[in-house]
ModelCIF file with pLDDT and N, C-alpha, C, O atoms, coordinates in Angstrom:
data_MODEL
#
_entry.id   MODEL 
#
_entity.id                         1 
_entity.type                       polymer 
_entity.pdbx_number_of_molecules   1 
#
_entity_poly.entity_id                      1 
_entity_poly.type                           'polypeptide(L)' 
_entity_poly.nstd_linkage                   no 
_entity_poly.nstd_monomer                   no 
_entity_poly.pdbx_seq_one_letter_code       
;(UNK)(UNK)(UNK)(UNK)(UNK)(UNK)(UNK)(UNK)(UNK)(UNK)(UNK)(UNK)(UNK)(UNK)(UNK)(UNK)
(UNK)(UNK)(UNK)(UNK)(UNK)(UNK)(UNK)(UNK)(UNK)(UNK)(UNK)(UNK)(UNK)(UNK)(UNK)(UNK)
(UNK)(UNK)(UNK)(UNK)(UNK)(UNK)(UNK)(UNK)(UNK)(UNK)(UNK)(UNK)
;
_entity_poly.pdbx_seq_one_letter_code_can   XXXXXXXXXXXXXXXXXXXXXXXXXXXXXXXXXXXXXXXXXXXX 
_entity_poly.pdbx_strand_id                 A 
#
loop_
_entity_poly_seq.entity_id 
_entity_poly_seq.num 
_entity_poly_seq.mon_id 
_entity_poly_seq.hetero 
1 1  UNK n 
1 2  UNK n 
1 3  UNK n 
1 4  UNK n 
1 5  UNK n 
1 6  UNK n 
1 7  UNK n 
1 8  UNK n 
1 9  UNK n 
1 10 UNK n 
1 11 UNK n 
1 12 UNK n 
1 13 UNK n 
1 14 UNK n 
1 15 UNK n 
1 16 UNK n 
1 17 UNK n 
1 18 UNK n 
1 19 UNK n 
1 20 UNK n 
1 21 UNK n 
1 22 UNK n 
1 23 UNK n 
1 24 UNK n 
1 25 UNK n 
1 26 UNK n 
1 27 UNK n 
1 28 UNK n 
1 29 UNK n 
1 30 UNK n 
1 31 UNK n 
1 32 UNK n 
1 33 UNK n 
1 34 UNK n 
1 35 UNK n 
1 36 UNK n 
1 37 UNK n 
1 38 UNK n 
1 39 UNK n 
1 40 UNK n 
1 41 UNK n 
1 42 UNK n 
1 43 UNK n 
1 44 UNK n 
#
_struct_asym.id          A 
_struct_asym.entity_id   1 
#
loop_
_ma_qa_metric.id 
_ma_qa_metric.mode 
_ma_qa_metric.name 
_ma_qa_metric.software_group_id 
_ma_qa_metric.type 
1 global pLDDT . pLDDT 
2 local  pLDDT . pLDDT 
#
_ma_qa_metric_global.metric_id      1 
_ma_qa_metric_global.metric_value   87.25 
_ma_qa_metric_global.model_id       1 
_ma_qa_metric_global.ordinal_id     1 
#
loop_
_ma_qa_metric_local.label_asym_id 
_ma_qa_metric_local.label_comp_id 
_ma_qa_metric_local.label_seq_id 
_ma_qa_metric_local.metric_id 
_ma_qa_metric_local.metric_value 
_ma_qa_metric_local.model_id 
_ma_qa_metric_local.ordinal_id 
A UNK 1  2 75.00 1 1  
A UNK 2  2 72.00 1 2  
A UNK 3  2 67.00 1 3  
A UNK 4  2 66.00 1 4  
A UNK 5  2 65.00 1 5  
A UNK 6  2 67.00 1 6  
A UNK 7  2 66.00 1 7  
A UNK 8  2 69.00 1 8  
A UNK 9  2 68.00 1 9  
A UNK 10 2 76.00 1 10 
A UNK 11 2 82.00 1 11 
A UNK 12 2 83.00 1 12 
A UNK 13 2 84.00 1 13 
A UNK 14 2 89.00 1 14 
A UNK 15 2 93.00 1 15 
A UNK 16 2 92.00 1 16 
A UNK 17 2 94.00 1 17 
A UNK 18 2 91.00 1 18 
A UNK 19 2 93.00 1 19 
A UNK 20 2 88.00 1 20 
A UNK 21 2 90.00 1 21 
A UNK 22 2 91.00 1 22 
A UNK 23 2 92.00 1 23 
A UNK 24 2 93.00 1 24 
A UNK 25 2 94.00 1 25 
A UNK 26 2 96.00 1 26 
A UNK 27 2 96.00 1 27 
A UNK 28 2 97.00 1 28 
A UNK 29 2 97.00 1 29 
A UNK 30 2 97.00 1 30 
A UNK 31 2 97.00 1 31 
A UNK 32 2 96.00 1 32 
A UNK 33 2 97.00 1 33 
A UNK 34 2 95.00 1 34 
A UNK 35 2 95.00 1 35 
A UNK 36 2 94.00 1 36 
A UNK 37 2 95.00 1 37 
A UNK 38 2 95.00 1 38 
A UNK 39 2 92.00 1 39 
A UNK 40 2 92.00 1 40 
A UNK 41 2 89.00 1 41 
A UNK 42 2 91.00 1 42 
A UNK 43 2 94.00 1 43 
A UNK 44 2 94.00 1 44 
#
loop_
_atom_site.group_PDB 
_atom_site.id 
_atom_site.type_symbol 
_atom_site.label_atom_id 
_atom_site.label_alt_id 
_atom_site.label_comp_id 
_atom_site.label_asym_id 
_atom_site.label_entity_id 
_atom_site.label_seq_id 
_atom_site.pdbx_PDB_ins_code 
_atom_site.Cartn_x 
_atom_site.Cartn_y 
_atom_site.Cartn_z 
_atom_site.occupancy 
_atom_site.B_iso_or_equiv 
_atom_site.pdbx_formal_charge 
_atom_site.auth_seq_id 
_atom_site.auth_comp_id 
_atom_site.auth_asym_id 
_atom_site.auth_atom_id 
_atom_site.pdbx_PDB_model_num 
ATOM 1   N N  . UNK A 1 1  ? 96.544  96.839 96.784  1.00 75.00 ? 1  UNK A N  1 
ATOM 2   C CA . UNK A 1 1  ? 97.829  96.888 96.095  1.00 75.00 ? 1  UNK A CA 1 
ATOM 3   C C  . UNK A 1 1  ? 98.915  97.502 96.968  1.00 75.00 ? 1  UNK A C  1 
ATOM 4   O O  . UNK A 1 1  ? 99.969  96.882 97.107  1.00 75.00 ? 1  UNK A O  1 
ATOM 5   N N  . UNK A 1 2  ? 98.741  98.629 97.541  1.00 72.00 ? 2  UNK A N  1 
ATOM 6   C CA . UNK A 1 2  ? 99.465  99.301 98.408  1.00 72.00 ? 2  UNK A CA 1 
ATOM 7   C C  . UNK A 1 2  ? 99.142  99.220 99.889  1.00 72.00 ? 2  UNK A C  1 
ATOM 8   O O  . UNK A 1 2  ? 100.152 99.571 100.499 1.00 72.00 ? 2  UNK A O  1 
ATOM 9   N N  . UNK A 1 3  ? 98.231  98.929 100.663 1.00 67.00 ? 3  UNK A N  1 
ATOM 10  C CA . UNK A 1 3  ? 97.289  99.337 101.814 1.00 67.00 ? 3  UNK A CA 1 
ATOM 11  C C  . UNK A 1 3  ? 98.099  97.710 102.573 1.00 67.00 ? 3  UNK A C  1 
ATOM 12  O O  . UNK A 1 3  ? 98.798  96.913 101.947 1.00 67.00 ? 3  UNK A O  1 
ATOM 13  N N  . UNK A 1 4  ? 97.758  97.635 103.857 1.00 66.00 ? 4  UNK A N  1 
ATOM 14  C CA . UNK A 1 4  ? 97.883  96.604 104.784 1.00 66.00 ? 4  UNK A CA 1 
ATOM 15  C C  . UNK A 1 4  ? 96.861  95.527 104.425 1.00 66.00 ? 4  UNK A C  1 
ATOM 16  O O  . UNK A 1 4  ? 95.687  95.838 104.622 1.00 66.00 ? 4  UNK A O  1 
ATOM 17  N N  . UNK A 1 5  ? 97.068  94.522 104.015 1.00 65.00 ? 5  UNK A N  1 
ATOM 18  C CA . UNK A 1 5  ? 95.979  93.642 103.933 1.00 65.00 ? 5  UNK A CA 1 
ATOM 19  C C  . UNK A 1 5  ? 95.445  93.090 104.970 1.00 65.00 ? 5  UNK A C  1 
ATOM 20  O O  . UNK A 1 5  ? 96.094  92.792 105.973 1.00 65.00 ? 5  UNK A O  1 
ATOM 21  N N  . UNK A 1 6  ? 94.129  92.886 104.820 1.00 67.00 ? 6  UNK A N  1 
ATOM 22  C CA . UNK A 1 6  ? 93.236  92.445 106.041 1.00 67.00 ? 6  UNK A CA 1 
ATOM 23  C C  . UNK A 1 6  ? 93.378  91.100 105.888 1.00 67.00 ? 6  UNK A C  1 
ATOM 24  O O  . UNK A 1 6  ? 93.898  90.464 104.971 1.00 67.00 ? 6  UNK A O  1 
ATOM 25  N N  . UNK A 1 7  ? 92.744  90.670 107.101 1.00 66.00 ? 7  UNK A N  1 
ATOM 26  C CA . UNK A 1 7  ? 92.327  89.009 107.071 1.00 66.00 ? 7  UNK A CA 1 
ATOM 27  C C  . UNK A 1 7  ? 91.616  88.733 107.825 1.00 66.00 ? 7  UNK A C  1 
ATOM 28  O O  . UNK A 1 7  ? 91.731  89.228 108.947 1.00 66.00 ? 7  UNK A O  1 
ATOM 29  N N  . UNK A 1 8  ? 90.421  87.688 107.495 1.00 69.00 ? 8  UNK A N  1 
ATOM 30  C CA . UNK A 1 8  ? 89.340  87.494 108.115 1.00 69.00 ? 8  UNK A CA 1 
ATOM 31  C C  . UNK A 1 8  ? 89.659  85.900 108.435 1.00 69.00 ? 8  UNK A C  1 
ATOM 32  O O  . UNK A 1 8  ? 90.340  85.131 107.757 1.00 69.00 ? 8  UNK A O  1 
ATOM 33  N N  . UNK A 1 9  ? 88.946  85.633 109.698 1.00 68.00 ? 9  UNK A N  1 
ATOM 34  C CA . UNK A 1 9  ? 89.139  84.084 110.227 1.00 68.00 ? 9  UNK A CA 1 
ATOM 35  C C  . UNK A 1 9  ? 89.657  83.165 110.019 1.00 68.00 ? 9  UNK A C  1 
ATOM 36  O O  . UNK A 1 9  ? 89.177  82.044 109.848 1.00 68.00 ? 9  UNK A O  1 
ATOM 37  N N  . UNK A 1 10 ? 91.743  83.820 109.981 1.00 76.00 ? 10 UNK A N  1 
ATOM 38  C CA . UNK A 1 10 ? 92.640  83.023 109.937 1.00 76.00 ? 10 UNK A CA 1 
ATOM 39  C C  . UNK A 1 10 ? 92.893  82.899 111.471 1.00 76.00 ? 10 UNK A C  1 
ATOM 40  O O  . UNK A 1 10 ? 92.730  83.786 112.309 1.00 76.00 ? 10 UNK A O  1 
ATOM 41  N N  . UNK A 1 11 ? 93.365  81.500 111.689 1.00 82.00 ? 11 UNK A N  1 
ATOM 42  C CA . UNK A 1 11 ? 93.992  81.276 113.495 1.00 82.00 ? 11 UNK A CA 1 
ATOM 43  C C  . UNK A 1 11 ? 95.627  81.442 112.827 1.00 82.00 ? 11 UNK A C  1 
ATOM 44  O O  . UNK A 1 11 ? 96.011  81.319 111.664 1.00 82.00 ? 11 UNK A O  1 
ATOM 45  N N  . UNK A 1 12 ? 96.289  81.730 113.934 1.00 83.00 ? 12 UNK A N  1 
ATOM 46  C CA . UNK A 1 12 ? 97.913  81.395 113.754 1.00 83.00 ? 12 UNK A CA 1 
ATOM 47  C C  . UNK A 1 12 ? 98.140  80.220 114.073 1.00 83.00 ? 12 UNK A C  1 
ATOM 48  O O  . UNK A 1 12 ? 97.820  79.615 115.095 1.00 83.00 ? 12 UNK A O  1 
ATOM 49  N N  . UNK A 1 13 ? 98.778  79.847 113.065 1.00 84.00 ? 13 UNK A N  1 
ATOM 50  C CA . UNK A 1 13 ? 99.279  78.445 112.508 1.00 84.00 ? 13 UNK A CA 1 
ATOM 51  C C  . UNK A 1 13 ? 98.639  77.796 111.633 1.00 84.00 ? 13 UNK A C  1 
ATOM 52  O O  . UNK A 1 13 ? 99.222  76.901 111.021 1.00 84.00 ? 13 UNK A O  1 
ATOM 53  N N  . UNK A 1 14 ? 97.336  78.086 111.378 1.00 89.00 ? 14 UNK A N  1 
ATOM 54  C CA . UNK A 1 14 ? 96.332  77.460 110.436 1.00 89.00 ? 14 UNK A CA 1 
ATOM 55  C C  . UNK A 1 14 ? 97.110  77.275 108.982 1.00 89.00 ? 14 UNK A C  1 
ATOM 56  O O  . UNK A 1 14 ? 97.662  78.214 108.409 1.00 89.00 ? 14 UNK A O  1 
ATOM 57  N N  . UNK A 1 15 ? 97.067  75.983 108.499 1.00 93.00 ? 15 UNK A N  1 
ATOM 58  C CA . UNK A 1 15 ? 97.334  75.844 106.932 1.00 93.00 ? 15 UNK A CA 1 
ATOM 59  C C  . UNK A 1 15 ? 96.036  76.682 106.206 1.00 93.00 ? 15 UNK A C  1 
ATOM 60  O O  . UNK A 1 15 ? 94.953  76.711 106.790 1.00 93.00 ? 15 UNK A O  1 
ATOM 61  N N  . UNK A 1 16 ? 96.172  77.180 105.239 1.00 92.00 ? 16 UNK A N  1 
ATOM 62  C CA . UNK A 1 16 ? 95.091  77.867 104.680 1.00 92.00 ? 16 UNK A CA 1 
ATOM 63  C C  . UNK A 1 16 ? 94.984  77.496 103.017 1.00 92.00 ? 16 UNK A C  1 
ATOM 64  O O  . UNK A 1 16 ? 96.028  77.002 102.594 1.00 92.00 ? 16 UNK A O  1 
ATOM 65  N N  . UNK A 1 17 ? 93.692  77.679 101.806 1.00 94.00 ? 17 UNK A N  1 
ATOM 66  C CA . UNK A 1 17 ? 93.948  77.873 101.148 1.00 94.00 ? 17 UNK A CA 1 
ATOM 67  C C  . UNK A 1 17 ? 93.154  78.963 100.618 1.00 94.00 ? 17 UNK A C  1 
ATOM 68  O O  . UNK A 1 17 ? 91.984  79.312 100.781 1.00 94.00 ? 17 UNK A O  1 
ATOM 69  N N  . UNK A 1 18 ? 94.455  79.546 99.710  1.00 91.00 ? 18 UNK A N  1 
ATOM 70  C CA . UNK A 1 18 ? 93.656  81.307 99.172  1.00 91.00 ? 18 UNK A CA 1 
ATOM 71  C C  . UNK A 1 18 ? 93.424  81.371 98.309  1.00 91.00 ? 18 UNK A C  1 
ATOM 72  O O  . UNK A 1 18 ? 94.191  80.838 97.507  1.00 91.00 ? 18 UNK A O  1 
ATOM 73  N N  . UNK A 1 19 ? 92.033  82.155 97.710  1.00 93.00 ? 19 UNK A N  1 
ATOM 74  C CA . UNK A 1 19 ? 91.629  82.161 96.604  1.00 93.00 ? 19 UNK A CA 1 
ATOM 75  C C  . UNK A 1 19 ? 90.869  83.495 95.717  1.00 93.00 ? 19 UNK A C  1 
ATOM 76  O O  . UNK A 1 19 ? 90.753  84.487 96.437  1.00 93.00 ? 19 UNK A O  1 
ATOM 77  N N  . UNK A 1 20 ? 90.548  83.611 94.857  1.00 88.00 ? 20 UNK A N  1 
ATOM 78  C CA . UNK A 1 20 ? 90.312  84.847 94.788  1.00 88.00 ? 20 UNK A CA 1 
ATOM 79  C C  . UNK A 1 20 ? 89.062  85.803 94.767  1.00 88.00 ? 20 UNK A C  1 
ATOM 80  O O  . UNK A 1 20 ? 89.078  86.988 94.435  1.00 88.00 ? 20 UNK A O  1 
ATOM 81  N N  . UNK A 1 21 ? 88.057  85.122 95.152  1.00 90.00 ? 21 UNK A N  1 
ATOM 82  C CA . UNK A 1 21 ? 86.847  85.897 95.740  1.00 90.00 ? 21 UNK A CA 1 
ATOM 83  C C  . UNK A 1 21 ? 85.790  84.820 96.166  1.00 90.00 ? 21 UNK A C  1 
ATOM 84  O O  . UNK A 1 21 ? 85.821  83.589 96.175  1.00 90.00 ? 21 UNK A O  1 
ATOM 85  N N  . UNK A 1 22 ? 84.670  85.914 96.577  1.00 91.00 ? 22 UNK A N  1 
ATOM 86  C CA . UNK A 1 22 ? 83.684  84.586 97.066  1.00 91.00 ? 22 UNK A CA 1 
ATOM 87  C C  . UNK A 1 22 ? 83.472  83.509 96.896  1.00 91.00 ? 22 UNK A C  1 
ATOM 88  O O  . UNK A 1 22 ? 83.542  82.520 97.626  1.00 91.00 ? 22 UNK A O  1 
ATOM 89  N N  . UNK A 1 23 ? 82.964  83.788 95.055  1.00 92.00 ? 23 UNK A N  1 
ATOM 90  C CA . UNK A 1 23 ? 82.582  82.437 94.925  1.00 92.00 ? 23 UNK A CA 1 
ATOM 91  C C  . UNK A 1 23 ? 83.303  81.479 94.672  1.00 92.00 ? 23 UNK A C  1 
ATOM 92  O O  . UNK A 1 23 ? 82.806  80.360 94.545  1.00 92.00 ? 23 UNK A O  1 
ATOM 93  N N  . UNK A 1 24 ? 84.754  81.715 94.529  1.00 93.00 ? 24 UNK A N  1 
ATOM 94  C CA . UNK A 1 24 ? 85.772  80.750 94.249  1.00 93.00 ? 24 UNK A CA 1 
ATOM 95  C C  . UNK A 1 24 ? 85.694  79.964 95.993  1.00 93.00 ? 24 UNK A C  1 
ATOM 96  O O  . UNK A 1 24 ? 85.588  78.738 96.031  1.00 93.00 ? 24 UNK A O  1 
ATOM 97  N N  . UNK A 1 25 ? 85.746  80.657 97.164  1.00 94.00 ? 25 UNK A N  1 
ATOM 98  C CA . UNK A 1 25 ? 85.702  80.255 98.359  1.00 94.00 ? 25 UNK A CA 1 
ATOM 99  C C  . UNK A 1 25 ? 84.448  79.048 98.693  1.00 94.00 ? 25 UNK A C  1 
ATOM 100 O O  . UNK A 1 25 ? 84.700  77.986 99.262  1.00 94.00 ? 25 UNK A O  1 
ATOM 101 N N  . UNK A 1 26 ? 82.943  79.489 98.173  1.00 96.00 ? 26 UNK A N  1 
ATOM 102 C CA . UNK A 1 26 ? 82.452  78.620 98.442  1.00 96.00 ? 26 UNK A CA 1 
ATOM 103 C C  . UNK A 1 26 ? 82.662  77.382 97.469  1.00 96.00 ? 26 UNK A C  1 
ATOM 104 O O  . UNK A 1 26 ? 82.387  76.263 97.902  1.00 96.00 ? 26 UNK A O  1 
ATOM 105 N N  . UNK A 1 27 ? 83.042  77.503 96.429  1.00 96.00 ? 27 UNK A N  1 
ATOM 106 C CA . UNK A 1 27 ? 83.264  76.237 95.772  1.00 96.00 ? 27 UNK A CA 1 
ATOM 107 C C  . UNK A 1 27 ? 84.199  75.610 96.363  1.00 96.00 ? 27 UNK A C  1 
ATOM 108 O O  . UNK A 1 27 ? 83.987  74.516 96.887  1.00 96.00 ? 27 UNK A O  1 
ATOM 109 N N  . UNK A 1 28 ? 85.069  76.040 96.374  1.00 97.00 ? 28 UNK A N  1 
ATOM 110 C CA . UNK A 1 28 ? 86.304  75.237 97.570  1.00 97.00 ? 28 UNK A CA 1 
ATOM 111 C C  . UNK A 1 28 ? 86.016  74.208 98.776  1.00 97.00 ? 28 UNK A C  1 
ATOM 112 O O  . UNK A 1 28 ? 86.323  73.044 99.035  1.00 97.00 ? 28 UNK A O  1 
ATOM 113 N N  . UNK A 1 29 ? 84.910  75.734 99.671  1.00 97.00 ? 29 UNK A N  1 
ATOM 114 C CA . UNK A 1 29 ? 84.359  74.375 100.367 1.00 97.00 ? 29 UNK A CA 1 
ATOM 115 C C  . UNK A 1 29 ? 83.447  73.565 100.034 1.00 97.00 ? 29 UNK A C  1 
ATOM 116 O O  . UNK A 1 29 ? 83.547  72.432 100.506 1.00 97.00 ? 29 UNK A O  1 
ATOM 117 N N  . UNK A 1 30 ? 82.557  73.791 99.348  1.00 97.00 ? 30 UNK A N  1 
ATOM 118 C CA . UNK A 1 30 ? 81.358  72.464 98.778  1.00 97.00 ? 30 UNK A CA 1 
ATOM 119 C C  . UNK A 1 30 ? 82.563  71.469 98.229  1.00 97.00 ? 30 UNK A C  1 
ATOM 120 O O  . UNK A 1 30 ? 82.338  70.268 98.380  1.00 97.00 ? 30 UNK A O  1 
ATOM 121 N N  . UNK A 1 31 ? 83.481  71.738 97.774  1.00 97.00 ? 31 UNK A N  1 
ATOM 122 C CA . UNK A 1 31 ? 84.512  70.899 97.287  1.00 97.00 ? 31 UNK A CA 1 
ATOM 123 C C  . UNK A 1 31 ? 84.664  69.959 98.243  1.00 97.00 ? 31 UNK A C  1 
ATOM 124 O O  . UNK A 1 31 ? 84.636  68.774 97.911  1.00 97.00 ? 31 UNK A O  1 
ATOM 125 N N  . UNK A 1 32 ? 84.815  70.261 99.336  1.00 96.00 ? 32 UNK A N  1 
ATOM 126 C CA . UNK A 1 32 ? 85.527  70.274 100.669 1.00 96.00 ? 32 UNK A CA 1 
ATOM 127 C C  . UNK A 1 32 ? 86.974  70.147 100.880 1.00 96.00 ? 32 UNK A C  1 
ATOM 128 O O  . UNK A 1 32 ? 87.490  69.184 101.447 1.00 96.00 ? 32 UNK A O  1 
ATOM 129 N N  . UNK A 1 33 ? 87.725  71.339 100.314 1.00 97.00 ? 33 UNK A N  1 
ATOM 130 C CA . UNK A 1 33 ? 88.989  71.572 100.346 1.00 97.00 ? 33 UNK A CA 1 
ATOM 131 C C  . UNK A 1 33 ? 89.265  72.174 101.856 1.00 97.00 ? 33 UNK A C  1 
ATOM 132 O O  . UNK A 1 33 ? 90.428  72.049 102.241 1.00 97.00 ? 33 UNK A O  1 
ATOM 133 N N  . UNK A 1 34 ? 88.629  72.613 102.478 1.00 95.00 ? 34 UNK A N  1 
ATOM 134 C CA . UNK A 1 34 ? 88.632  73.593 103.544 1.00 95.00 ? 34 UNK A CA 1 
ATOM 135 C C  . UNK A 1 34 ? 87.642  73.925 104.376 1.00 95.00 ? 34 UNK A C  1 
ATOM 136 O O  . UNK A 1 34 ? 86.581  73.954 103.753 1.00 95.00 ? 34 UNK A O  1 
ATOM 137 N N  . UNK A 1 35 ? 87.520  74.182 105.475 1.00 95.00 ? 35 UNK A N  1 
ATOM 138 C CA . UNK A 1 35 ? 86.548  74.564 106.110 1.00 95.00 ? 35 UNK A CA 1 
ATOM 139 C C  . UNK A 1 35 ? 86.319  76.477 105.995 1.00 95.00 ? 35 UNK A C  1 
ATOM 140 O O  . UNK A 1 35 ? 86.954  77.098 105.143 1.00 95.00 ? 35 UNK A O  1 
ATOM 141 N N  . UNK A 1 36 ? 85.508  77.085 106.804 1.00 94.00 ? 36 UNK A N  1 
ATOM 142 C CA . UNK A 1 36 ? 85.547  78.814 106.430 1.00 94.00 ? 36 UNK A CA 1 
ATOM 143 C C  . UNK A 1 36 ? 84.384  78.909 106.659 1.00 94.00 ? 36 UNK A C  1 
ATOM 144 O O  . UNK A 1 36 ? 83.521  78.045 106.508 1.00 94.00 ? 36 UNK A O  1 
ATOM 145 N N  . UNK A 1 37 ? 84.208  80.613 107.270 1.00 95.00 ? 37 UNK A N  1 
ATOM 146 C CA . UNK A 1 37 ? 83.307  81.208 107.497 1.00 95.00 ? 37 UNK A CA 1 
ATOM 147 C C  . UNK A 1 37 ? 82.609  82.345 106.146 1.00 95.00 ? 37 UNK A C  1 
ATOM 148 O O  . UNK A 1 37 ? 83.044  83.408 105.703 1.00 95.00 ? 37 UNK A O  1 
ATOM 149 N N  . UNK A 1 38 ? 81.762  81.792 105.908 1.00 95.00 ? 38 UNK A N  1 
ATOM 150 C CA . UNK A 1 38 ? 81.068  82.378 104.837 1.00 95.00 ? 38 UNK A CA 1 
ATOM 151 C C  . UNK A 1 38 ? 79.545  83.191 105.242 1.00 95.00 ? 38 UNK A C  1 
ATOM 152 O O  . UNK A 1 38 ? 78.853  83.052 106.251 1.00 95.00 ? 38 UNK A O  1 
ATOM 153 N N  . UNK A 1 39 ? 79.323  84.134 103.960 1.00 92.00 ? 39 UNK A N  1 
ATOM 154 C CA . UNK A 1 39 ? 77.928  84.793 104.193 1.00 92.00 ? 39 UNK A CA 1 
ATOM 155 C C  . UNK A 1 39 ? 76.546  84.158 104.216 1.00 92.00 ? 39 UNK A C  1 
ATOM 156 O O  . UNK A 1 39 ? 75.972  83.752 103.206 1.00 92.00 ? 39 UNK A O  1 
ATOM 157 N N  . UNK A 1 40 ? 76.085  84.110 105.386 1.00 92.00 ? 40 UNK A N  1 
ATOM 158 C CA . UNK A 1 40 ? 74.702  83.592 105.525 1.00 92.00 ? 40 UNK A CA 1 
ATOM 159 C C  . UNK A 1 40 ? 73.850  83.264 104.604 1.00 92.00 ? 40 UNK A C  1 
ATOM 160 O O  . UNK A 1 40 ? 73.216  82.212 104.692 1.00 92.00 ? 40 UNK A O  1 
ATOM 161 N N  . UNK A 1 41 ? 73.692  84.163 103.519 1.00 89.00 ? 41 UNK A N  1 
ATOM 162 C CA . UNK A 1 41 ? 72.938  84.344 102.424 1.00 89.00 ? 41 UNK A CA 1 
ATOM 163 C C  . UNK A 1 41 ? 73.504  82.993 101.519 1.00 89.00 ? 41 UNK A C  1 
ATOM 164 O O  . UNK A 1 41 ? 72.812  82.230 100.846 1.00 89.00 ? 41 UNK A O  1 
ATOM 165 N N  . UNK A 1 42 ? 75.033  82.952 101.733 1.00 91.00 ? 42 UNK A N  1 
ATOM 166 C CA . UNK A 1 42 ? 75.305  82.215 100.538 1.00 91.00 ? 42 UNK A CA 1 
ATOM 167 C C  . UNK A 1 42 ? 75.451  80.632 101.197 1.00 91.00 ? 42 UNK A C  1 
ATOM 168 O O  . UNK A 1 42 ? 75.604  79.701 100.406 1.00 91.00 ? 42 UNK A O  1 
ATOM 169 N N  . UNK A 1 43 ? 75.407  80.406 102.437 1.00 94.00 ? 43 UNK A N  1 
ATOM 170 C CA . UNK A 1 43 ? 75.393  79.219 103.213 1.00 94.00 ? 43 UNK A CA 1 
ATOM 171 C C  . UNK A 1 43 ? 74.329  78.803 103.231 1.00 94.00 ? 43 UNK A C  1 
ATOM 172 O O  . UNK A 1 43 ? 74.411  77.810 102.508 1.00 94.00 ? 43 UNK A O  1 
ATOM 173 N N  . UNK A 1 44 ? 72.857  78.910 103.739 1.00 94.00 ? 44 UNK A N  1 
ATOM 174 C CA . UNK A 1 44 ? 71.927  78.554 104.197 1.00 94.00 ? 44 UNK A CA 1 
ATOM 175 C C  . UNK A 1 44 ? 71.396  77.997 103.189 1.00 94.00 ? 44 UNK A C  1 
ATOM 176 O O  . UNK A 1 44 ? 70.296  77.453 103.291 1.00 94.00 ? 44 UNK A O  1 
#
């Protein structure tokens, strides 16, 4: 809310889409809205 937000394995310039936690991310990509680096556990 207040703090610097982080970001994980954005490039500059990359179009992105954001979402609001994990599992919204991997559905996205099984969707295949996007490509992304996800947790092993939840990839394999």
């Amino acid at each position: 809310r207040t703090s610097p937000p982080r970001t994980m394995g954005l490039i500059d310039g990359q179009d992105s889409l954001t979402v609001h936690d994990m599992p919204a991310k991997l559905a996205a990509q099984l969707a295949g809205l996007g490509c992304g680096w996800l947790p092993r556990f939840l990839a394999a």
